[in-house]
C-alpha atoms as a PDB file:
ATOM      1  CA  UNK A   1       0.000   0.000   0.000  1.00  0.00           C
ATOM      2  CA  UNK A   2       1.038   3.569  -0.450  1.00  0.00           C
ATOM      3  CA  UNK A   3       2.371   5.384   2.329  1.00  0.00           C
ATOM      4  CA  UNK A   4       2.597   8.844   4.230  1.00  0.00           C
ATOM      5  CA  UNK A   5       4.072  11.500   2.196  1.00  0.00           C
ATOM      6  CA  UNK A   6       5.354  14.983   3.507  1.00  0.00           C
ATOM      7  CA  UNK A   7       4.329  17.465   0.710  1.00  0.00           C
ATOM      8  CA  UNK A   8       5.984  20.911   0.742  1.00  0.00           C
ATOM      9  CA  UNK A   9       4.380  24.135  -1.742  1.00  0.00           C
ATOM     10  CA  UNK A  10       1.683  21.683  -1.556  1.00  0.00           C
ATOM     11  CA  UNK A  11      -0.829  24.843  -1.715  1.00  0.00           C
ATOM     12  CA  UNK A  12       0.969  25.967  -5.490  1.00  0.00           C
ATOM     13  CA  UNK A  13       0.587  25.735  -8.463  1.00  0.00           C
ATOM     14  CA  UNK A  14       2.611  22.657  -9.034  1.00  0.00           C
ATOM     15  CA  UNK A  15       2.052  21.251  -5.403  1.00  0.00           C
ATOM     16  CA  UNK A  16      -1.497  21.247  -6.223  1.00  0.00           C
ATOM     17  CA  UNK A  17      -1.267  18.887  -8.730  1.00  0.00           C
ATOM     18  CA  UNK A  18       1.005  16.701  -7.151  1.00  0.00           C
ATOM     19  CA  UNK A  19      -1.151  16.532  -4.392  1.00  0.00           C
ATOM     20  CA  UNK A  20      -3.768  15.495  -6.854  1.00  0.00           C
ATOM     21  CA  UNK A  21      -1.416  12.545  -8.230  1.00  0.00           C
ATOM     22  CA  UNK A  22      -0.337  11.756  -5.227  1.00  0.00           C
ATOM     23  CA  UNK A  23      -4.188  11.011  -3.846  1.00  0.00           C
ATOM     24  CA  UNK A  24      -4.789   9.361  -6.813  1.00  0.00           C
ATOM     25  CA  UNK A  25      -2.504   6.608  -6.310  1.00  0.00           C
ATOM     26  CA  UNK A  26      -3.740   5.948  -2.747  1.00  0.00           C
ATOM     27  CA  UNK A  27      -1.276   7.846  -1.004  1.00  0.00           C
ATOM     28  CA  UNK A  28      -1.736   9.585   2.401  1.00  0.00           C
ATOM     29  CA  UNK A  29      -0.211  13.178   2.596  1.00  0.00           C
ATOM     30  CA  UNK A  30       0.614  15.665   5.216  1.00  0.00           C
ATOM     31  CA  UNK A  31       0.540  19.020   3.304  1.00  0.00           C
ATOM     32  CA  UNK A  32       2.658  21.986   4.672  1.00  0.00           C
ATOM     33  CA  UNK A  33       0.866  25.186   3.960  1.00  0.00           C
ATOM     34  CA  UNK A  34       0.927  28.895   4.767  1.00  0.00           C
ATOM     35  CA  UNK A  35      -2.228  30.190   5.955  1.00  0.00           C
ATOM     36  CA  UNK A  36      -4.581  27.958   4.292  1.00  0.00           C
ATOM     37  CA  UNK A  37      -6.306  24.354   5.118  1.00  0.00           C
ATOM     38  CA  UNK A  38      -6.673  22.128   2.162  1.00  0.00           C
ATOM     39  CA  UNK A  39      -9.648  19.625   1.569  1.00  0.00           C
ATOM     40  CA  UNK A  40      -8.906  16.431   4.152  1.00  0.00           C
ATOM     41  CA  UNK A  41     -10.013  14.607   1.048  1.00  0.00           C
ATOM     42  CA  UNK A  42     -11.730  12.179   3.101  1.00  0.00           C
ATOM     43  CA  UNK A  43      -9.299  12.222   6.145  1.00  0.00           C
ATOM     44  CA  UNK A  44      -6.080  11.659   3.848  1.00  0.00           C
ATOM     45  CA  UNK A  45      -4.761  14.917   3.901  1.00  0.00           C
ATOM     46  CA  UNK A  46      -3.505  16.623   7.220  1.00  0.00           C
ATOM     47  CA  UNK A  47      -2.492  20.248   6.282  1.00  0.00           C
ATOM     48  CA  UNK A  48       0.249  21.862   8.401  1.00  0.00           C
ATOM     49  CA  UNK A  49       0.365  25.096   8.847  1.00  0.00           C
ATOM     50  CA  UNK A  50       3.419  26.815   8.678  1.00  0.00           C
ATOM     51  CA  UNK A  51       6.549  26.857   6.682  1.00  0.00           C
ATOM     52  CA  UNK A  52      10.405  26.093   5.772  1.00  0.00           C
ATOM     53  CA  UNK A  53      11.624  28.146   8.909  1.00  0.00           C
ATOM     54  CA  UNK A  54       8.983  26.979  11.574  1.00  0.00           C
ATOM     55  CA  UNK A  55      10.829  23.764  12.672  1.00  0.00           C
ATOM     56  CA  UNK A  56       8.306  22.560  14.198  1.00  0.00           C
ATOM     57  CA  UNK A  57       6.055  22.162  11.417  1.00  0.00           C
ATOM     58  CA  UNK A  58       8.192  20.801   9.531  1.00  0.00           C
ATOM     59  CA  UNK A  59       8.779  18.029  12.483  1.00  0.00           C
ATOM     60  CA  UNK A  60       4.735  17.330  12.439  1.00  0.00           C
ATOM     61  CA  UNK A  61       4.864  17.429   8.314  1.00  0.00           C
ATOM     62  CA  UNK A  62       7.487  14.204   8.483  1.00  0.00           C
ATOM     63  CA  UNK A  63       5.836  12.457  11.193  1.00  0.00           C
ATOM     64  CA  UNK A  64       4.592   8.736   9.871  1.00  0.00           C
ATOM     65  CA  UNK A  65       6.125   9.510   6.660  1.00  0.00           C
ATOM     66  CA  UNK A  66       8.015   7.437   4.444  1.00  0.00           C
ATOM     67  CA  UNK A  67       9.229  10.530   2.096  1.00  0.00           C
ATOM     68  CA  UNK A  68       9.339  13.735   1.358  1.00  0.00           C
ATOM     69  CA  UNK A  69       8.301  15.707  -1.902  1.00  0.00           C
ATOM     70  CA  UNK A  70      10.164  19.281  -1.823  1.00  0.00           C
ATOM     71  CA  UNK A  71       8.311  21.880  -4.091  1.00  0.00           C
ATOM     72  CA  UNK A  72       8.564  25.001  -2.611  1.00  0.00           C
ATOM     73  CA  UNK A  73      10.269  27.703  -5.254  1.00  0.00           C
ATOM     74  CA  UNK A  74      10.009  31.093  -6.021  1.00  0.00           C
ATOM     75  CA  UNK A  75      10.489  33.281  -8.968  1.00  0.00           C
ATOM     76  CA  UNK A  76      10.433  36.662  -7.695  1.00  0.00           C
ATOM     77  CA  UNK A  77      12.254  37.982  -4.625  1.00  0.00           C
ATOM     78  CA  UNK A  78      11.054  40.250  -2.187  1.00  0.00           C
ATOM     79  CA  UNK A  79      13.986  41.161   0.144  1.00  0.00           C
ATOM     80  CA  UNK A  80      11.886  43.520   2.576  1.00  0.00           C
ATOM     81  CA  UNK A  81       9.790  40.381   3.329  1.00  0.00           C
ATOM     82  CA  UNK A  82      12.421  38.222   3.662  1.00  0.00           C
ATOM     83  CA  UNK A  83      11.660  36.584   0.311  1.00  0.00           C
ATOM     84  CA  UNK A  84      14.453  35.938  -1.705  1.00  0.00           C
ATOM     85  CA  UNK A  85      15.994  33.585  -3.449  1.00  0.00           C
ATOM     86  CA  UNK A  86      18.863  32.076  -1.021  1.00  0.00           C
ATOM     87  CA  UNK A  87      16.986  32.312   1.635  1.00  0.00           C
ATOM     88  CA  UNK A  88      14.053  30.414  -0.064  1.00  0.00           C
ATOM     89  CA  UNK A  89      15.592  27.748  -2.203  1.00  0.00           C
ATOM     90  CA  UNK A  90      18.910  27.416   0.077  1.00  0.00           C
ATOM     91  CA  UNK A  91      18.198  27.735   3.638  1.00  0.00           C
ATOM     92  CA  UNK A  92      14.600  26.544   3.295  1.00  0.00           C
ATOM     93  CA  UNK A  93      16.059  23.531   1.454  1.00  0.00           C
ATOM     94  CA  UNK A  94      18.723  22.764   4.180  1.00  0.00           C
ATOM     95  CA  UNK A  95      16.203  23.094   6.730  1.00  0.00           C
ATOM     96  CA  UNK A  96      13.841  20.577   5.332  1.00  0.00           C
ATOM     97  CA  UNK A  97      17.073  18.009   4.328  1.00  0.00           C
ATOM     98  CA  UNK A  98      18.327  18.312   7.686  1.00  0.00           C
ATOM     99  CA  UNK A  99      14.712  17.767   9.555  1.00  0.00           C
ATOM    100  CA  UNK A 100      14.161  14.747   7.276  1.00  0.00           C
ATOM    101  CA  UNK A 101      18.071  13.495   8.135  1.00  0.00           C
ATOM    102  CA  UNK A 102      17.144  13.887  11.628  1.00  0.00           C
ATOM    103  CA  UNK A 103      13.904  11.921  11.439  1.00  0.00           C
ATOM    104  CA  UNK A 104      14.537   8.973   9.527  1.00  0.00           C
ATOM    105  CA  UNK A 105      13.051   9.609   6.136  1.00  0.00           C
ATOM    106  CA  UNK A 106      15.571   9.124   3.648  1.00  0.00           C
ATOM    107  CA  UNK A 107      13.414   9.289   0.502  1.00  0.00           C
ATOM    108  CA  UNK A 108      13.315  13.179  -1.162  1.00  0.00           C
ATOM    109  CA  UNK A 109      12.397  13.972  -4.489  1.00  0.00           C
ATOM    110  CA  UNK A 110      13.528  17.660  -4.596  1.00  0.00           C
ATOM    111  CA  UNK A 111      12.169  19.927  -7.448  1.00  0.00           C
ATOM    112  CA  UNK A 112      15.007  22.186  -9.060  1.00  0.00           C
ATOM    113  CA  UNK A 113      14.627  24.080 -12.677  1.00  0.00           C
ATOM    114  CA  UNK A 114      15.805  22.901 -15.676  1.00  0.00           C
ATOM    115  CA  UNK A 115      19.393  25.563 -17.146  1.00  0.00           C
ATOM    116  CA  UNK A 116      20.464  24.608 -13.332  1.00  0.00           C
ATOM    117  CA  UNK A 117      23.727  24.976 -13.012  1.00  0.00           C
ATOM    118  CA  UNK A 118      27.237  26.522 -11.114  1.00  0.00           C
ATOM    119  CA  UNK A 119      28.093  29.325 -13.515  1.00  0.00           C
ATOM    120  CA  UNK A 120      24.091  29.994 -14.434  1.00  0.00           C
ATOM    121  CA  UNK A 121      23.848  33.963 -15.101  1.00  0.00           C
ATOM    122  CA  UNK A 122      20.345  34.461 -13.033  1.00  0.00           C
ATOM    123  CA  UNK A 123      20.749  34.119  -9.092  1.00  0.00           C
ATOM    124  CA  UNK A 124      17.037  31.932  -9.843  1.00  0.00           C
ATOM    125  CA  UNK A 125      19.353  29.084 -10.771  1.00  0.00           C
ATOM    126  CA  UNK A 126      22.098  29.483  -8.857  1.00  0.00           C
ATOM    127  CA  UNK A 127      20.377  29.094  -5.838  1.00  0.00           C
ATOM    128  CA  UNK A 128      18.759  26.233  -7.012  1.00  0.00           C
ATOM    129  CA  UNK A 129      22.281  24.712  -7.797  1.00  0.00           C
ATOM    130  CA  UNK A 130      23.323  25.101  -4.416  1.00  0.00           C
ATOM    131  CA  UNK A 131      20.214  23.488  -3.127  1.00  0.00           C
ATOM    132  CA  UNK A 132      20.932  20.453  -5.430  1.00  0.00           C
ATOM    133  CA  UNK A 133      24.264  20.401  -3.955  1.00  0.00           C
ATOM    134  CA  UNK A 134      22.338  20.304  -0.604  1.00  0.00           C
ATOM    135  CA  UNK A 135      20.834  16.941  -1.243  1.00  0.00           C
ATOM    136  CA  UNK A 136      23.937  15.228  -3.441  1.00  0.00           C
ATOM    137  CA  UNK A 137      25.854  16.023   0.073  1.00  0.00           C
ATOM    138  CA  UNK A 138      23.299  14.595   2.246  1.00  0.00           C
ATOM    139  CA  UNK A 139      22.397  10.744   3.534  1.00  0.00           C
ATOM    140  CA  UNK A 140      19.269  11.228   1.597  1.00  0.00           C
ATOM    141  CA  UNK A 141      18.194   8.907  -1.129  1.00  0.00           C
ATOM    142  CA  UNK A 142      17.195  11.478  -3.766  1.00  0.00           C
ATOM    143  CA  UNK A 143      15.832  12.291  -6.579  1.00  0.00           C
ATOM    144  CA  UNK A 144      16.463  15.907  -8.383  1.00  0.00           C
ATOM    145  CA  UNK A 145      13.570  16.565 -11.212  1.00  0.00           C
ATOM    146  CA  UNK A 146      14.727  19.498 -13.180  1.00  0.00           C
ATOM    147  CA  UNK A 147      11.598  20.918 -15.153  1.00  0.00           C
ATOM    148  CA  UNK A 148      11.358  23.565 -18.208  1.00  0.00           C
ATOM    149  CA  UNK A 149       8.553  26.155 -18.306  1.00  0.00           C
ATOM    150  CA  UNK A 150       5.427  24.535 -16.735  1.00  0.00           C
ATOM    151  CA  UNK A 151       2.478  25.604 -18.212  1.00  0.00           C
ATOM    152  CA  UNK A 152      -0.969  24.920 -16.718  1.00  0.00           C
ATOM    153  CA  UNK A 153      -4.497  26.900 -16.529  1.00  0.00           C
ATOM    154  CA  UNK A 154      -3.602  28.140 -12.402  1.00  0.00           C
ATOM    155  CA  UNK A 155      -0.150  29.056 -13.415  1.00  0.00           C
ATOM    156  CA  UNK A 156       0.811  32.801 -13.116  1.00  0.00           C
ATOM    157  CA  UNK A 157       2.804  33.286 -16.291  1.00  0.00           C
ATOM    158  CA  UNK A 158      -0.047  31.463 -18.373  1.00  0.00           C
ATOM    159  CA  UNK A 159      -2.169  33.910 -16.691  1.00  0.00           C
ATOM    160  CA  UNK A 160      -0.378  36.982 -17.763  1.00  0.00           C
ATOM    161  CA  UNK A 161       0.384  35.267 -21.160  1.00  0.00           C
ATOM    162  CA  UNK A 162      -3.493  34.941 -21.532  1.00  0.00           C
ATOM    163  CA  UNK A 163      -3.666  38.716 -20.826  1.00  0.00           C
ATOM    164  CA  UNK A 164      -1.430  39.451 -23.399  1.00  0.00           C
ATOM    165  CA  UNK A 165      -3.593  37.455 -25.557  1.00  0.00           C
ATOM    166  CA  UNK A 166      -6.502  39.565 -24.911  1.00  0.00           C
ATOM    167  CA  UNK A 167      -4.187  42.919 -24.801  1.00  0.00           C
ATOM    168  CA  UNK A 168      -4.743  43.360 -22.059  1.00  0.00           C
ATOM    169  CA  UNK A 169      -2.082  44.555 -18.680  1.00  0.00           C
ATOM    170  CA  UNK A 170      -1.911  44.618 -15.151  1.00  0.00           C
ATOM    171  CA  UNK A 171      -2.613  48.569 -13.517  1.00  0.00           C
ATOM    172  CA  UNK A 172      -1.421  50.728 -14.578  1.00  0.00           C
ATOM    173  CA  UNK A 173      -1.143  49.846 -17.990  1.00  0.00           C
ATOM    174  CA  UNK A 174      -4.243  48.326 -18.724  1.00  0.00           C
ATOM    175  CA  UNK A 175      -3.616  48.119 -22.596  1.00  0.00           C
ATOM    176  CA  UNK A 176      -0.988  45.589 -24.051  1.00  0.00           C
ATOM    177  CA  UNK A 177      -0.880  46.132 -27.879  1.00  0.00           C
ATOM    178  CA  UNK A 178       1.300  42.881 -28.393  1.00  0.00           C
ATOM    179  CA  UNK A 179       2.567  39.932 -26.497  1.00  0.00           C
ATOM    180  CA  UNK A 180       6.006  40.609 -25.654  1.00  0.00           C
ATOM    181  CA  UNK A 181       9.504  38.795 -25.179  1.00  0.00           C
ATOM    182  CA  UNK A 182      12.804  40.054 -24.880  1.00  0.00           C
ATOM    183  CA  UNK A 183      16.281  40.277 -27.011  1.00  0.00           C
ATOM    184  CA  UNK A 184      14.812  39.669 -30.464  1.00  0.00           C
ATOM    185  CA  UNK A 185      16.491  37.240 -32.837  1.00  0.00           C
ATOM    186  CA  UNK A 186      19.162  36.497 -29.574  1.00  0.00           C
ATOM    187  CA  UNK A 187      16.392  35.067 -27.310  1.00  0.00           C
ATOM    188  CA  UNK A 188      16.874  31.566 -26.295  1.00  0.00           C
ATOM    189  CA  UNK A 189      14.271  28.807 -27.124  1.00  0.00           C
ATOM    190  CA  UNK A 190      11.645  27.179 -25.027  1.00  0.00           C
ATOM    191  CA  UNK A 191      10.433  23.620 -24.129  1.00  0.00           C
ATOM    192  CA  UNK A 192       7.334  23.869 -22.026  1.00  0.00           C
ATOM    193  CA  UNK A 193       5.682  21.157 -20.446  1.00  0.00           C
ATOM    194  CA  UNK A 194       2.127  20.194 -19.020  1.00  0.00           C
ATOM    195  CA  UNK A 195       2.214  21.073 -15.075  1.00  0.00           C
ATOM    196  CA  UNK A 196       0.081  17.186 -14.645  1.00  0.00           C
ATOM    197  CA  UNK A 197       2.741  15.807 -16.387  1.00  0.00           C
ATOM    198  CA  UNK A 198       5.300  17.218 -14.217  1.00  0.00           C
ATOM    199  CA  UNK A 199       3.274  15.892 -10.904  1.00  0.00           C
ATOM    200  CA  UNK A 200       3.184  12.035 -12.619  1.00  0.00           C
ATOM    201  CA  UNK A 201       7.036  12.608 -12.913  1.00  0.00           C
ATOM    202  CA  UNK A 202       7.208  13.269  -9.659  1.00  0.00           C
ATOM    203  CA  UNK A 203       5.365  10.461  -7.840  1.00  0.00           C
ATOM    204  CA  UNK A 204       6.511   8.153 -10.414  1.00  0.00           C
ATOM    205  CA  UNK A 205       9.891   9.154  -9.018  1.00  0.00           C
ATOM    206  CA  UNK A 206       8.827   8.244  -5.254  1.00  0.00           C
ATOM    207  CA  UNK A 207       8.227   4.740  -7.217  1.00  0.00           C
ATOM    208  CA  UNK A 208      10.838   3.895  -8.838  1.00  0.00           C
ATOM    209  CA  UNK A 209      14.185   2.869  -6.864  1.00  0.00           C
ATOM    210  CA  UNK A 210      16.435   3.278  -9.942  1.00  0.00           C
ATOM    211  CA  UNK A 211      15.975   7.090  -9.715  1.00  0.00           C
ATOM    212  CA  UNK A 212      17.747   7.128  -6.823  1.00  0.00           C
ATOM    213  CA  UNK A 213      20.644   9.186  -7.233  1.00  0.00           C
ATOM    214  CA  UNK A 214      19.682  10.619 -10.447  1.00  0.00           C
ATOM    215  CA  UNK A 215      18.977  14.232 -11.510  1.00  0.00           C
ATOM    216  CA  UNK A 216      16.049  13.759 -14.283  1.00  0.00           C
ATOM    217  CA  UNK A 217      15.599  17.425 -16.917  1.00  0.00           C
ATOM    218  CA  UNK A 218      11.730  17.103 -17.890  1.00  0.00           C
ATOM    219  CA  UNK A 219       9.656  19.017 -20.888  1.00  0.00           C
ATOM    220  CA  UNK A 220       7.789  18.748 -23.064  1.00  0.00           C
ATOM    221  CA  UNK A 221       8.394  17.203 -26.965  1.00  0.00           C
ATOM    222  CA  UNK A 222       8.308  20.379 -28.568  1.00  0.00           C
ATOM    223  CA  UNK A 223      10.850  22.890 -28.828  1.00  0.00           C
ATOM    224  CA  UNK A 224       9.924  26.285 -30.370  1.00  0.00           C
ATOM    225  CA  UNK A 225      10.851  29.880 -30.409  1.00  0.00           C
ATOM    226  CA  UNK A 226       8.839  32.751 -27.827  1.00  0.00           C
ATOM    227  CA  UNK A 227       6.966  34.287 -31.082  1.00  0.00           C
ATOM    228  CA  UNK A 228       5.989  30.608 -31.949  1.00  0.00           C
ATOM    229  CA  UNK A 229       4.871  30.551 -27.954  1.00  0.00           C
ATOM    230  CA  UNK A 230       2.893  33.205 -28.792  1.00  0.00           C
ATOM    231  CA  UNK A 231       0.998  32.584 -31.534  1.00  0.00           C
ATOM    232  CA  UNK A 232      -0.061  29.012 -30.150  1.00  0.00           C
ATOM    233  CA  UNK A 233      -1.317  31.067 -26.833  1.00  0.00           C
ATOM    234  CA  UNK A 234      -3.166  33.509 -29.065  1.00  0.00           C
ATOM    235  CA  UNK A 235      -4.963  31.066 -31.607  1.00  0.00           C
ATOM    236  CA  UNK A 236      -5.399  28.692 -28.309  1.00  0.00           C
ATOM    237  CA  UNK A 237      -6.690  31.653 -25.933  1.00  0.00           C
ATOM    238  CA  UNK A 238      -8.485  34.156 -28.080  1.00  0.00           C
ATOM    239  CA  UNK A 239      -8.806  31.884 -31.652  1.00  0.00           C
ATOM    240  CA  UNK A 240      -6.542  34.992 -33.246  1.00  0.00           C
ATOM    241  CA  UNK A 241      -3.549  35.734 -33.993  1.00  0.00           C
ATOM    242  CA  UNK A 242      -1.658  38.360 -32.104  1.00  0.00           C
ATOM    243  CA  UNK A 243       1.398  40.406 -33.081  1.00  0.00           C
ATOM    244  CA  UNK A 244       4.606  39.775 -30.829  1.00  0.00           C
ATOM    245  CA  UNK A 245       7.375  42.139 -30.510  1.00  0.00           C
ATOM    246  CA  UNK A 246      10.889  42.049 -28.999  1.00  0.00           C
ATOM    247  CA  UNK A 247      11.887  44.326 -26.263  1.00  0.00           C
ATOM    248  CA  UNK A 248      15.016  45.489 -26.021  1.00  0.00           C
ATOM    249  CA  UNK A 249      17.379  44.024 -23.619  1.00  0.00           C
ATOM    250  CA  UNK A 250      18.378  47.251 -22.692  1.00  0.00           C
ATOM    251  CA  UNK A 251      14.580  48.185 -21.978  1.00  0.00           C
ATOM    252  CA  UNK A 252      13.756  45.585 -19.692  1.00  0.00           C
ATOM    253  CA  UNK A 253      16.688  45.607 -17.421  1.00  0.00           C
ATOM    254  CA  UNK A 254      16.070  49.512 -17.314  1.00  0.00           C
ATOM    255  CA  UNK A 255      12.021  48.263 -16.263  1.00  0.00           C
ATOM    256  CA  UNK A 256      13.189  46.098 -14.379  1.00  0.00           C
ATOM    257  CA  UNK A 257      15.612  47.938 -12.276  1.00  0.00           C
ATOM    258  CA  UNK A 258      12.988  51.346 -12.056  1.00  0.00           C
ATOM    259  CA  UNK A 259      10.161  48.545 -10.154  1.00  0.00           C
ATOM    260  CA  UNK A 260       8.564  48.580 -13.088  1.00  0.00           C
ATOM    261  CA  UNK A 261       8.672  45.162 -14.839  1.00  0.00           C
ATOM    262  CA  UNK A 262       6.515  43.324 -12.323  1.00  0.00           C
ATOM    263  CA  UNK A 263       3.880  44.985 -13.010  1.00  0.00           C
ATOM    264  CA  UNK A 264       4.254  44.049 -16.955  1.00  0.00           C
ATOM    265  CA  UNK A 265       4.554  40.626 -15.526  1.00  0.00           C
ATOM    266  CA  UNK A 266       8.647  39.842 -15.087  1.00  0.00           C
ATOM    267  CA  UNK A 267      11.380  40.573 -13.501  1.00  0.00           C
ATOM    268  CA  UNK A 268      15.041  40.633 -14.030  1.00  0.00           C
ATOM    269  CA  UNK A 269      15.850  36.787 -13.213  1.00  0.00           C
ATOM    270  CA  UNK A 270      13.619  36.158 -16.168  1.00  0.00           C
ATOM    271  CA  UNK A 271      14.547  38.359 -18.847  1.00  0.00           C
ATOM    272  CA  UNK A 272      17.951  37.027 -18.274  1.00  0.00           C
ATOM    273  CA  UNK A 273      16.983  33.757 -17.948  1.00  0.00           C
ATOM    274  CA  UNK A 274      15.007  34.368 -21.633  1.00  0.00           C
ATOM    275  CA  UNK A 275      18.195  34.690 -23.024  1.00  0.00           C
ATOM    276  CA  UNK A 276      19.288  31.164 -23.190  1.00  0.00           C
ATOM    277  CA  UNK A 277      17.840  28.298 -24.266  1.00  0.00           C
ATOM    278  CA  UNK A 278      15.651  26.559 -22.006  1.00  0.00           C
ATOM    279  CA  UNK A 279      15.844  22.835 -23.930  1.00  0.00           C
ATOM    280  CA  UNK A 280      16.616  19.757 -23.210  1.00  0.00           C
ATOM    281  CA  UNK A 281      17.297  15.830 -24.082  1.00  0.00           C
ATOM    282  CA  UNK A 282      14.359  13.420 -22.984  1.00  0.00           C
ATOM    283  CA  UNK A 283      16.426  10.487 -23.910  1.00  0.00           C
ATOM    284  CA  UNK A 284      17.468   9.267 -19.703  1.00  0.00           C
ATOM    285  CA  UNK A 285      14.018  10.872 -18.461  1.00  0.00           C
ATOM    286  CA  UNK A 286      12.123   8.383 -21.221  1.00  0.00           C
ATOM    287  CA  UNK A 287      14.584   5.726 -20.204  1.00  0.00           C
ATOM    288  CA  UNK A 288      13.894   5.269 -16.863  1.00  0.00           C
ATOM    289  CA  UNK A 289      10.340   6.735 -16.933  1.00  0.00           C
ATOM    290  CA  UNK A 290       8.340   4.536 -19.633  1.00  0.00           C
ATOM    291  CA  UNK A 291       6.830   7.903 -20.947  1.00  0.00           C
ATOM    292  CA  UNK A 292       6.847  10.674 -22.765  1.00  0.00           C
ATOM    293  CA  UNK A 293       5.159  14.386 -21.766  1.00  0.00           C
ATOM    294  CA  UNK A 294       2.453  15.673 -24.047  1.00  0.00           C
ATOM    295  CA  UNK A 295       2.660  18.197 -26.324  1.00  0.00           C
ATOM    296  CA  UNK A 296       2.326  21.652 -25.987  1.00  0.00           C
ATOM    297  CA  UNK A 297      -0.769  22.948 -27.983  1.00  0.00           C
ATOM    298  CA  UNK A 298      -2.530  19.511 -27.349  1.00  0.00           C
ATOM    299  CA  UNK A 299      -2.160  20.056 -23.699  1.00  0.00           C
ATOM    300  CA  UNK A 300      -2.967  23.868 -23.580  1.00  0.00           C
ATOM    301  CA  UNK A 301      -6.127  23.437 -25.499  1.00  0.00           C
ATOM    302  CA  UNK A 302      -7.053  21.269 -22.831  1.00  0.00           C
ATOM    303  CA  UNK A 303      -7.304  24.135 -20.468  1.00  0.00           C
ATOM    304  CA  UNK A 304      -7.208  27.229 -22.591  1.00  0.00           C
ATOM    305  CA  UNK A 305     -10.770  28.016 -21.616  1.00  0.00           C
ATOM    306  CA  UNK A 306     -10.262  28.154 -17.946  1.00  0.00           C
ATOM    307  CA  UNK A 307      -7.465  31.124 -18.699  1.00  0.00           C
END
C-alpha cells in the first residue's frame, strides 16, 4: 500500500497537482501550507500550517512519513519580506534536508529548474544549484527533477500570457498592444511542459528505486521559439492571432531595475533567464520513466478556456 508522504508548496501551483497525483494513487499526505487548510479529502490529507523556517512544522509534516516531496520555489524575490531567493531555495532547502536526516526519512524527491547549473547567469538558478548540492551532500536517497517552463491553466505566467492574448495589462497599464519577449532574434528557445505531467514525474519518481541518485531534466516534446509561444497562446486563448514584438534588452533591465517590470509581468531573473535556451534531451528521463510528456498545444487546449 502507499504510504505517508510529507508534501511541501503543496498549496501551489505545481504542489497542487502533485497533491492530486499523489491522492490518486492511494497515497496519504501531510501538506505543509501557509495560511490555508486544504480539503482532508476524506481524512487523507492533514495540512500543516506553517513553513520552511517553523521547525516545528516541519517536524509534524514528516511524522509517519516514508518521504518527502520538496516543491517550494520562487520566482520573484522580495527582500523587505524576507523573500528571496537564497533564503528560499537554500536555507529553506537545508532546513527541510536536515529535519528529514534527523527523522529517519531518507526518501526526497527535490524539485530544481531545468538551465540549473554553477556558472548559471540568473541568481534563480544558482540558488537552485546550491540546493541540489544540498541533497547530493546529504544521507538522503534522492531524486532531483529538473523541469522547463510549466504551463498549466492556475499558473501565473499562463495567466499573464493569456492577458497578453486579450491585450490586455496589469494597472497601470491596462492596454498591451502585443505579447512581448525580450532580445529579439538572440532570445533563447523554449520547451514547455504540461504542469500534470510534471506531478506524474514526480510520484513516479517516489516509485521507482532506480531514480535514486539521479537528476532527471523534464519538458515537453516540442521545442519552439517565444513568437511561436505566442501565436499558439493567441490562436489557443483568443482563436486569433496576435502580433509579438521584442523588447530590447536594454529596456527591460532599465524596467526592471525602475520597479517597473513586475507589473508588466517579469522581472530581471527572467529576462535574463530568456536569453538562453531553455531545452533539453528526454532520452534518460524516457529511459527510466516509460513515458513521454504531451505536447504543448494539445495540452494547452485542454485548459485554454479556464485562462
Amino acid at each position: 500500500m502507499p504510504g505517508r508522504i510529507f508534501l511541501t508548496g503543496a498549496s501551489g501551483f505545481v504542489g497542487a497537482a502533485v497533491l492530486d497525483e499523489l491522492l490518486a494513487r492511494g497515497y496519504l499526505v501531510n501538506a505543509l501550507v501557509h495560511q490555508k487548510t486544504l480539503d482532508p479529502a476524506q481524512g487523507r490529507v492533514e495540512s500543516i500550517q506553517g513553513g520552511l523556517f517553523d521547525p516545528q512544522a516541519i517536524q509534524r509534516g514528516l511524522r509517519d512519513c516514508s518521504a518527502v516531496v520538496h516543491l517550494v520555489g520562487i520566482i520573484e524575490e522580495h527582500p523587505r519580506h524576507g523573500v528571496t531567493f537564497h533564503r528560499i531555495h537554500c536555507e529553506g532547502a537545508r532546513n527541510v534536508v536536515d529535519a528529514a536526516t534527523h527523522a529517519g526519512v531518507k526518501r526526497f524527491v527535490h524539485m530544481s529548474a531545468l538551465g540549473t547549473r554553477p556558472n548559471a547567469v540568473s541568481n534563480y538558478h544558482k540558488t537552485k544549484q546550491q540546493a541540489e548540492q544540498l541533497l547530493r551532500n546529504s544521507a538522503l536517497d534522492w531524486t532531483i527533477i529538473r523541469p522547463s517552463l510549466i504551463h498549466g491553466p492556475a499558473g501565473q505566467f499562463m495567466q499573464t500570457v493569456a492577458r497578453w492574448a486579450r491585450k490586455q495589462a496589469p494597472p497601470p497599464f491596462f492596454f498591451m498592444p502585443f505579447m512581448p519577449y525580450f532580445g529579439g532574434r538572440h532570445a533563447g528557445r523554449i520547451q514547455p511542459v504540461f504542469v500534470k505531467d510534471v506531478a506524474r514525474a514526480f510520484v513516479d519518481a517516489l516509485e521507482k528505486p532506480t531514480t535514486i541518485g539521479r537528476a532527471y531534466e523534464l519538458a515537453g516534446p516540442d521545442q519552439m521559439t517565444w513568437p511561436q509561444f505566442h501565436h499558439i497562446c493567441a490562436q489557443a486563448i483568443v482563436h486569433k492571432r496576435r502580433l509579438t514584438a521584442a523588447m530590447p534588452l536594454s529596456v527591460a533591465k532599465l524596467l526592471a531595475a525602475l520597479g517597473i517590470a513586475p507589473f508588466l509581468g517579469f522581472n530581471l531573473d527572467q529576462v535574463l533567464m530568456s536569453q538562453e535556451d531553455n531545452t533539453c534531451d528526454l532520452t534518460g528521463f524516457q529511459k527510466d520513466f516509460g513515458w513521454q510528456p504531451r505536447g504543448f498545444e494539445t495540452s494547452l487546449r485542454s485548459y485554454s478556456a479556464q485562462l
